[in-house]
C-alpha atoms as a PDB file:
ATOM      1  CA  UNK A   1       0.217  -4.700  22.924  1.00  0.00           C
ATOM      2  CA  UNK A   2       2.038  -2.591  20.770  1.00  0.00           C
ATOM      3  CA  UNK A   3       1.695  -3.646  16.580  1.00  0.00           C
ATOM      4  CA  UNK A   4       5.341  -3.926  14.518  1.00  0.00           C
ATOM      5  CA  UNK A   5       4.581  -2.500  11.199  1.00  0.00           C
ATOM      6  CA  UNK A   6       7.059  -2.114   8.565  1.00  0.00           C
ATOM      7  CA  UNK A   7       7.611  -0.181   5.924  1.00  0.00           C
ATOM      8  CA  UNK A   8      10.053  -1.420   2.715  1.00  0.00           C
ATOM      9  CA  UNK A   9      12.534   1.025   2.525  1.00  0.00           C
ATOM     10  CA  UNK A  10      14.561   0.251  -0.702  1.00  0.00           C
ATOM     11  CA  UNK A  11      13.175   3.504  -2.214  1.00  0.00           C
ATOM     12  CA  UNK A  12       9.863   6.030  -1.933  1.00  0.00           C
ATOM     13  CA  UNK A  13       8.283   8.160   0.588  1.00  0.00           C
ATOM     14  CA  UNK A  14       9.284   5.848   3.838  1.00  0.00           C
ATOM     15  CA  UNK A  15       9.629   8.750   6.782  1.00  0.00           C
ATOM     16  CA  UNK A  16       6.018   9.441   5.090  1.00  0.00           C
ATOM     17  CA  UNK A  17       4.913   6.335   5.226  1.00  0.00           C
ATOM     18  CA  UNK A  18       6.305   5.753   9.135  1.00  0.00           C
ATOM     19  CA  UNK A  19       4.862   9.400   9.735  1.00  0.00           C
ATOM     20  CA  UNK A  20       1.480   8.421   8.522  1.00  0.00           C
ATOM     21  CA  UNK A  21       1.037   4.591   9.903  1.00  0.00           C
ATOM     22  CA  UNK A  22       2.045   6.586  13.578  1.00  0.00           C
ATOM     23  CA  UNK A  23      -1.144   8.783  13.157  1.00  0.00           C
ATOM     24  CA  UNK A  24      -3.614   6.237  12.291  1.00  0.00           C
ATOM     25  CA  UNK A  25      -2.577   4.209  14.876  1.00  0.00           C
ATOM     26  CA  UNK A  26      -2.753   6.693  17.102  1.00  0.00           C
ATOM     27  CA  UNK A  27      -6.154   7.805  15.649  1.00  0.00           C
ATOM     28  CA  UNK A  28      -7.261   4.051  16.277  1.00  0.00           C
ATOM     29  CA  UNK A  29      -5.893   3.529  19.807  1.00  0.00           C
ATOM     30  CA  UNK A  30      -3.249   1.358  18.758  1.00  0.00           C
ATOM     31  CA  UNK A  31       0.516   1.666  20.146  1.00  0.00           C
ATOM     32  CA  UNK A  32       3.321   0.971  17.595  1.00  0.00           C
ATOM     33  CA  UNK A  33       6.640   0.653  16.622  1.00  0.00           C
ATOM     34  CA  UNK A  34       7.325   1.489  13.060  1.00  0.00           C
ATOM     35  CA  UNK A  35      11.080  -0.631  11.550  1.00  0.00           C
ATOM     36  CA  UNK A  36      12.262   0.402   7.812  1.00  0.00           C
ATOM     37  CA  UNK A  37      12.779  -2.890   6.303  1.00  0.00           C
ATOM     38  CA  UNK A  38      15.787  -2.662   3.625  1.00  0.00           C
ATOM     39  CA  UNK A  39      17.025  -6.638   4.236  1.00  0.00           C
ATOM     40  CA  UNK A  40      15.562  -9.871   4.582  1.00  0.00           C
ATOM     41  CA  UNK A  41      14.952 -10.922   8.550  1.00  0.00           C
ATOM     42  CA  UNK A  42      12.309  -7.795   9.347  1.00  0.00           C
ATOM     43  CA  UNK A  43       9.349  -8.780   7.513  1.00  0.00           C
ATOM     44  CA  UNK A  44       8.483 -11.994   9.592  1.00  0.00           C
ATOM     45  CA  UNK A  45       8.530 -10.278  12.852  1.00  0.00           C
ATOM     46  CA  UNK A  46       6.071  -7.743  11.453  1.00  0.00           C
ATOM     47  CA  UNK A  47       2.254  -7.560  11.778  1.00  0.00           C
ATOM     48  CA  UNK A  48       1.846  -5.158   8.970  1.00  0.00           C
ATOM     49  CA  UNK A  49       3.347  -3.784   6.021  1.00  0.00           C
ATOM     50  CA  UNK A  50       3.392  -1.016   3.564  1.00  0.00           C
ATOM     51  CA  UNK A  51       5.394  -0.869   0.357  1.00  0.00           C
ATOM     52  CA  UNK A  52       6.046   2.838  -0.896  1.00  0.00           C
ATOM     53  CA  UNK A  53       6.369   4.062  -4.459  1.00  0.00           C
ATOM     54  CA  UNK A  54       9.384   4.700  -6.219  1.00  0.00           C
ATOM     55  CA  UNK A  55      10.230   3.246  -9.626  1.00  0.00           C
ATOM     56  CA  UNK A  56       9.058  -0.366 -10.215  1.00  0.00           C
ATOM     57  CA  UNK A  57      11.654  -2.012 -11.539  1.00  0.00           C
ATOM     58  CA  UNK A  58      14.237  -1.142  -9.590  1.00  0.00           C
ATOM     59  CA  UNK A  59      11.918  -1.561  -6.163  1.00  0.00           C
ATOM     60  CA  UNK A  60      11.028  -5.260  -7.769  1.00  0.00           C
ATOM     61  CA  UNK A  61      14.798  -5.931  -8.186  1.00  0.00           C
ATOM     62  CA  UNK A  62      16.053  -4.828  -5.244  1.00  0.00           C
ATOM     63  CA  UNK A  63      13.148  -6.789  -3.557  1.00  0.00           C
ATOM     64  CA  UNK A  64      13.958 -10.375  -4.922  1.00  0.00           C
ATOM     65  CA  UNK A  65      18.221  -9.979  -4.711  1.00  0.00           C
ATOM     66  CA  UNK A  66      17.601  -8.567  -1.338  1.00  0.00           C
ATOM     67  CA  UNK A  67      15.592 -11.774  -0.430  1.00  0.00           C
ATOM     68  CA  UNK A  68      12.136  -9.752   0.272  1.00  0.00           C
ATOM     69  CA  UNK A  69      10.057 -10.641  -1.735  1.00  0.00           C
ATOM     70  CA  UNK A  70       9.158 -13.886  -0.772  1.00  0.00           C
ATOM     71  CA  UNK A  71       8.940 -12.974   2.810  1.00  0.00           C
ATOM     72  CA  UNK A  72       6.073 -10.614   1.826  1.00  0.00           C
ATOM     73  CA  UNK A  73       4.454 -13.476  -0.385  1.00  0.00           C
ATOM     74  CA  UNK A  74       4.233 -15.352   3.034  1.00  0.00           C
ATOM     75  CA  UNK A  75       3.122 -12.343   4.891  1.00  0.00           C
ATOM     76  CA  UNK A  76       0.344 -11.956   2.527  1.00  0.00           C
ATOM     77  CA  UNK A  77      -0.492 -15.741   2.745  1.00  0.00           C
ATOM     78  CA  UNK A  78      -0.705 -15.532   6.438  1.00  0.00           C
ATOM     79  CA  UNK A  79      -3.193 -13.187   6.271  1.00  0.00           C
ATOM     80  CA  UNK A  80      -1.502 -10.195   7.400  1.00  0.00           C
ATOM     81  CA  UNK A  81      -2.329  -6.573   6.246  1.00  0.00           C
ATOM     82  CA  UNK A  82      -0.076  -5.060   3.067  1.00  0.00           C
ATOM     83  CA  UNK A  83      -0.266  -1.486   1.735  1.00  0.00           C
ATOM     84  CA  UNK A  84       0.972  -0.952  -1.781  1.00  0.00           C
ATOM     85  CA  UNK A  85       1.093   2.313  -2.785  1.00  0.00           C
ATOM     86  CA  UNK A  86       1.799   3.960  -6.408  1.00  0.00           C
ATOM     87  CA  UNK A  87       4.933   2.022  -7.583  1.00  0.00           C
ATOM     88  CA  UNK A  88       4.201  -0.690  -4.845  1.00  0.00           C
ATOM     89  CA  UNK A  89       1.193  -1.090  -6.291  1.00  0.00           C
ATOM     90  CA  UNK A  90       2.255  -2.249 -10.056  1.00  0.00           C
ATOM     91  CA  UNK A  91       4.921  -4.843  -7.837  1.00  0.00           C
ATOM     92  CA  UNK A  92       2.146  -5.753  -5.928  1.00  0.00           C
ATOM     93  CA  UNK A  93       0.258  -6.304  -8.814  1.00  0.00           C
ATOM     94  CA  UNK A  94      -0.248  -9.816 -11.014  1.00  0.00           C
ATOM     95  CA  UNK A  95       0.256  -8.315 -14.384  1.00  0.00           C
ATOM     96  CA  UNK A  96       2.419  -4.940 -15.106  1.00  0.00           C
ATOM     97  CA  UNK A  97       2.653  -5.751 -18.976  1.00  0.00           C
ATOM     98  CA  UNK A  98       6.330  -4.749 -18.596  1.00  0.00           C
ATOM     99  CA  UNK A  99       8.477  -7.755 -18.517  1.00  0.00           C
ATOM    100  CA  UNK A 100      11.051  -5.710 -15.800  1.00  0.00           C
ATOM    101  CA  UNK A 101       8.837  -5.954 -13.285  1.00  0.00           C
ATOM    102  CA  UNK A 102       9.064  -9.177 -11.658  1.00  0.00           C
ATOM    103  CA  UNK A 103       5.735  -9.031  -9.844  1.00  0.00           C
ATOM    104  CA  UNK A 104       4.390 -10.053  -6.405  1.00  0.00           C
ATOM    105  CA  UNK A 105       1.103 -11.439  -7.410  1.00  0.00           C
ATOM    106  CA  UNK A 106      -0.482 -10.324  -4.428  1.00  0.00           C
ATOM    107  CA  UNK A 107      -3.655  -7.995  -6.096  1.00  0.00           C
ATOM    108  CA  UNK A 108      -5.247  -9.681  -8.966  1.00  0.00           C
ATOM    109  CA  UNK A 109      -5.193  -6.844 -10.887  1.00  0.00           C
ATOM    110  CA  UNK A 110      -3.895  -5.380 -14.029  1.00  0.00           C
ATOM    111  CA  UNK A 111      -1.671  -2.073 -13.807  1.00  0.00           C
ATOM    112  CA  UNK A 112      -1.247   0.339 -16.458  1.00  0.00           C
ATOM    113  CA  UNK A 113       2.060   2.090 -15.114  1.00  0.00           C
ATOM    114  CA  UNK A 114       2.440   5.886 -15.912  1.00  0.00           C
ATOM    115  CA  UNK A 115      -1.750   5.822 -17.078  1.00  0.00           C
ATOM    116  CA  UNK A 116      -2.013   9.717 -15.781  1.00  0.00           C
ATOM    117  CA  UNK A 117       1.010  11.455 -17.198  1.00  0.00           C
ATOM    118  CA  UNK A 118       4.341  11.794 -16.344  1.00  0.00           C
ATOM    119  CA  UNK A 119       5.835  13.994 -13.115  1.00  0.00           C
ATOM    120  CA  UNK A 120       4.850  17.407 -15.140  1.00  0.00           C
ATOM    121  CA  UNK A 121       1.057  16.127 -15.121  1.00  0.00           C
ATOM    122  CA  UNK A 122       1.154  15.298 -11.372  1.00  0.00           C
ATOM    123  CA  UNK A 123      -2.154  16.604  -9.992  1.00  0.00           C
ATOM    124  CA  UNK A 124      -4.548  16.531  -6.804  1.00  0.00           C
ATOM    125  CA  UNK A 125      -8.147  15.193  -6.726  1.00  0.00           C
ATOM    126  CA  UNK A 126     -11.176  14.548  -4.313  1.00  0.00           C
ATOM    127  CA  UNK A 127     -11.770  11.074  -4.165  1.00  0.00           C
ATOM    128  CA  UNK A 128     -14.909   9.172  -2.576  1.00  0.00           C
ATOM    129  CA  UNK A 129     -13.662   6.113  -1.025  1.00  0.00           C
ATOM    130  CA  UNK A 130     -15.165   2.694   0.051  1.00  0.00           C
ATOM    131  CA  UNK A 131     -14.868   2.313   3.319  1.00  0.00           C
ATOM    132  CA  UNK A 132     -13.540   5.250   4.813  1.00  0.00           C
ATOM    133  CA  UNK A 133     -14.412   6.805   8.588  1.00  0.00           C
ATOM    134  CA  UNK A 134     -16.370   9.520   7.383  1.00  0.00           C
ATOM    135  CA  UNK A 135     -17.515  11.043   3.999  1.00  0.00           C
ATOM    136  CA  UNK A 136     -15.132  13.615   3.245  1.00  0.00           C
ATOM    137  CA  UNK A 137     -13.201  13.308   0.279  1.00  0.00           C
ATOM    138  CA  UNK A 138      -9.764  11.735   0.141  1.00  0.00           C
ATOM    139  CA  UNK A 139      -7.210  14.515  -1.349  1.00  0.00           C
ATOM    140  CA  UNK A 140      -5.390  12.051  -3.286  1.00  0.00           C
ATOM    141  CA  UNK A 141      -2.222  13.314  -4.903  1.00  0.00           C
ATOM    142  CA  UNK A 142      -1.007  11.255  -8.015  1.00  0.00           C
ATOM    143  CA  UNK A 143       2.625  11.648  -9.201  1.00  0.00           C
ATOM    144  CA  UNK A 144       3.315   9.226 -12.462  1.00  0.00           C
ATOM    145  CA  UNK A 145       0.549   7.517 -11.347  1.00  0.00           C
ATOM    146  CA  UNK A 146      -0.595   3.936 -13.032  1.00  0.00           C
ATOM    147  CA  UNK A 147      -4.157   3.428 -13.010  1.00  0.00           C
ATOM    148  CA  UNK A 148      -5.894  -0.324 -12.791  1.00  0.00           C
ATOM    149  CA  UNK A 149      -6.879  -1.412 -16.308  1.00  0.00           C
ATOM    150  CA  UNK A 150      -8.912  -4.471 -15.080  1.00  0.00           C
ATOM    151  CA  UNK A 151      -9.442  -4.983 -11.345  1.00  0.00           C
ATOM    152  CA  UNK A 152      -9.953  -9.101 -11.565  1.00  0.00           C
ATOM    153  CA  UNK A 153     -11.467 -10.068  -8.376  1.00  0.00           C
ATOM    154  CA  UNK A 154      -9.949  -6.854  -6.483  1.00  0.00           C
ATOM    155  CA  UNK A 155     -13.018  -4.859  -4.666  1.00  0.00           C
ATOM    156  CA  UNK A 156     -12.918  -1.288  -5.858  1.00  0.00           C
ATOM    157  CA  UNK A 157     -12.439   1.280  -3.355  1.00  0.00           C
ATOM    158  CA  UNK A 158     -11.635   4.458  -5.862  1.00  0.00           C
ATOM    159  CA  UNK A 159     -12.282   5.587  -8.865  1.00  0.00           C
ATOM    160  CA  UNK A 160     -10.916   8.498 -10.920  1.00  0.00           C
ATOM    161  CA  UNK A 161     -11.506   9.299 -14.619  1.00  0.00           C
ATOM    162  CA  UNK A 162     -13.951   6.090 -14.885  1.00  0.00           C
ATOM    163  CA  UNK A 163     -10.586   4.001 -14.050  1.00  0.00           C
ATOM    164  CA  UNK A 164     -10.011   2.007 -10.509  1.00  0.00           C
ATOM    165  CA  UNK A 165      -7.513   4.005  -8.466  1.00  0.00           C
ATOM    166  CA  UNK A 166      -8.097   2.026  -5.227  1.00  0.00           C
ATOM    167  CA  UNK A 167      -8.399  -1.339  -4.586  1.00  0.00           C
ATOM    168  CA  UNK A 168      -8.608  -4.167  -1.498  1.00  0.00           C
ATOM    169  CA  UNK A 169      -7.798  -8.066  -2.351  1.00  0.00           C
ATOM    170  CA  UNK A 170      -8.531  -9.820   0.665  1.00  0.00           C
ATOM    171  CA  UNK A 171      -5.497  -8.640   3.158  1.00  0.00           C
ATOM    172  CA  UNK A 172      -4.149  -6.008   0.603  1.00  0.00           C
ATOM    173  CA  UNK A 173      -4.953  -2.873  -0.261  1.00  0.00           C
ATOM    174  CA  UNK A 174      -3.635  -0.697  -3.220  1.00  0.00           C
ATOM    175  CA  UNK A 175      -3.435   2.610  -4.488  1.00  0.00           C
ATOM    176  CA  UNK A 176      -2.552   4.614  -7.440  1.00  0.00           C
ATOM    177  CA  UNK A 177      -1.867   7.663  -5.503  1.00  0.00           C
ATOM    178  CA  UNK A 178       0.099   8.844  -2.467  1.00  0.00           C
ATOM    179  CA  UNK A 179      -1.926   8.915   0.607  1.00  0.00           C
ATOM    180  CA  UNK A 180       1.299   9.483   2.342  1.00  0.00           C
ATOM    181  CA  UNK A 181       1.993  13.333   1.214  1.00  0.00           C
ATOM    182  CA  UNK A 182      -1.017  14.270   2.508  1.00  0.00           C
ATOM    183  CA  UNK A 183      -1.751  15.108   6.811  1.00  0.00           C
ATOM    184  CA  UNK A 184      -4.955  12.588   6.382  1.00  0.00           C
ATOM    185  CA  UNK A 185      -3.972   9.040   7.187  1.00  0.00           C
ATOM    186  CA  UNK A 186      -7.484   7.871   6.724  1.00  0.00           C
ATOM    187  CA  UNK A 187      -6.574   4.904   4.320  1.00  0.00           C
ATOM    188  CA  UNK A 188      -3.742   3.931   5.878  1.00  0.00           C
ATOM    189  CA  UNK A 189      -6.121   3.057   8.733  1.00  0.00           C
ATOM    190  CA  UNK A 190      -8.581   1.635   6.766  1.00  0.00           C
ATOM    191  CA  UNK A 191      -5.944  -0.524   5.206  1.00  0.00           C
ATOM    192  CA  UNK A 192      -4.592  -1.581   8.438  1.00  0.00           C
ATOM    193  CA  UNK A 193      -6.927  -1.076  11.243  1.00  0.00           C
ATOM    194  CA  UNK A 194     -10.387  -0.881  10.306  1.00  0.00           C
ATOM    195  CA  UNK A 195     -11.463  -4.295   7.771  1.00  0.00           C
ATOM    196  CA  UNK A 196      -8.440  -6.473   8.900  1.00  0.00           C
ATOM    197  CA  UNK A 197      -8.759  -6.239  13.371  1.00  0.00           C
ATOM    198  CA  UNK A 198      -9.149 -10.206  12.908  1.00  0.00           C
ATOM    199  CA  UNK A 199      -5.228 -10.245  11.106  1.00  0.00           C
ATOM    200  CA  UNK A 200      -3.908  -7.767  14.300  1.00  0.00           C
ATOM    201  CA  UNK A 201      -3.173  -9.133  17.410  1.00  0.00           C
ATOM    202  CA  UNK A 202      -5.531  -7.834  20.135  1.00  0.00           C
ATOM    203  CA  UNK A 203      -4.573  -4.309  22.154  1.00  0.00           C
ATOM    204  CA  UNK A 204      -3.984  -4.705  25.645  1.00  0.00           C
ATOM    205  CA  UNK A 205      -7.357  -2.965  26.303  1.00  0.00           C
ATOM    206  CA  UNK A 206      -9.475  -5.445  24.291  1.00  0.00           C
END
């Protein structure tokens, strides 16, 4: 059976993000067919989800006039997996502390946005995370990156700097970095193949 992800496409890395949720299904035997969701009418039809970076405010504006943000809210409720990455992390998030960012509510967590710097302090790092295939270190690139000042109930899957960086809430997963600008699609399998097979319909080999 071939999976319909989707990837919100009102700003950030999408042909990444499409790029990188082909090779981890691909790396998981899983066909599927990857739609860039910039209206309301996509997300329902989709079995998975992952919401780019970009700047916050404008992604959670464009989100609720667009009509798309409640569709995700109910794609979350149902169970179904959600990748938040960066900037889709702090929408993703319950608290922002900035009063532009209308948020999702979907990790109970509290973001710090901009916690490592601005784009001039961008940097890469080695990170060990939960969860993962194998043991190799995750080369996690962080661009304006917020960090996670207080991870509520969120598991933990990252840290960096003594500060979460990587997180799971039941069917979501966010991350403070970019997983997408790198060749290693790792998490994106972990946050849509490997914990959540019970939330995918069944491959026609199962």
């Amino acid at each position: 059976m071939t999976l319909q992800a989707g990837v919100v496409a009102v700003q950030g890395d999408v042909a990444e993000h499409v790029a990188a949720i082909e090779r981890a299904a691909a790396a998981h035997g899983r066909d599927v067919e990857v739609r860039e969701i910039r209206e309301s009418g996509i997300v329902p039809d989709c079995d998975f989800l992952a919401m780019p970076g970009g700047e916050s405010t404008t992604i959670s504006r464009l989100l609720h006039d667009d009509g798309i943000a409640p569709e995700i809210q109910d794609h979350v409720a149902a169970g179904k997996p959600l990748f938040a990455t960066c900037a889709g992390l702090i929408v993703a998030a319950a608290d922002t502390g900035d009063e532009r960012v209308d948020e999702l509510e979907l990790l109970d967590v509290t973001v710090e946005r901009n916690a490592f710097g601005r784009q001039k302090d961008s940097f890469e790092a080695p990170l060990d995370v939960a969860g993962l295939a194998d043991d190799e270190p995750f080369p996690a690139v962080f661009i304006r990156a917020p960090a996670i000042a207080d991870a509520g109930s969120a598991e933990v899957l990252a840290t960096w700097d003594g500060r979460p960086v990587a997180v799971r809430d039941g069917p979501v997963v966010g991350t403070s970095f970019h997983p997408e600008l790198t060749p290693d699609s790792r998490i994106h399998g972990l946050a849509f193949f490997e914990n959540d097979e019970a939330a995918l319909p069944a491959s026609d080999s199962a």
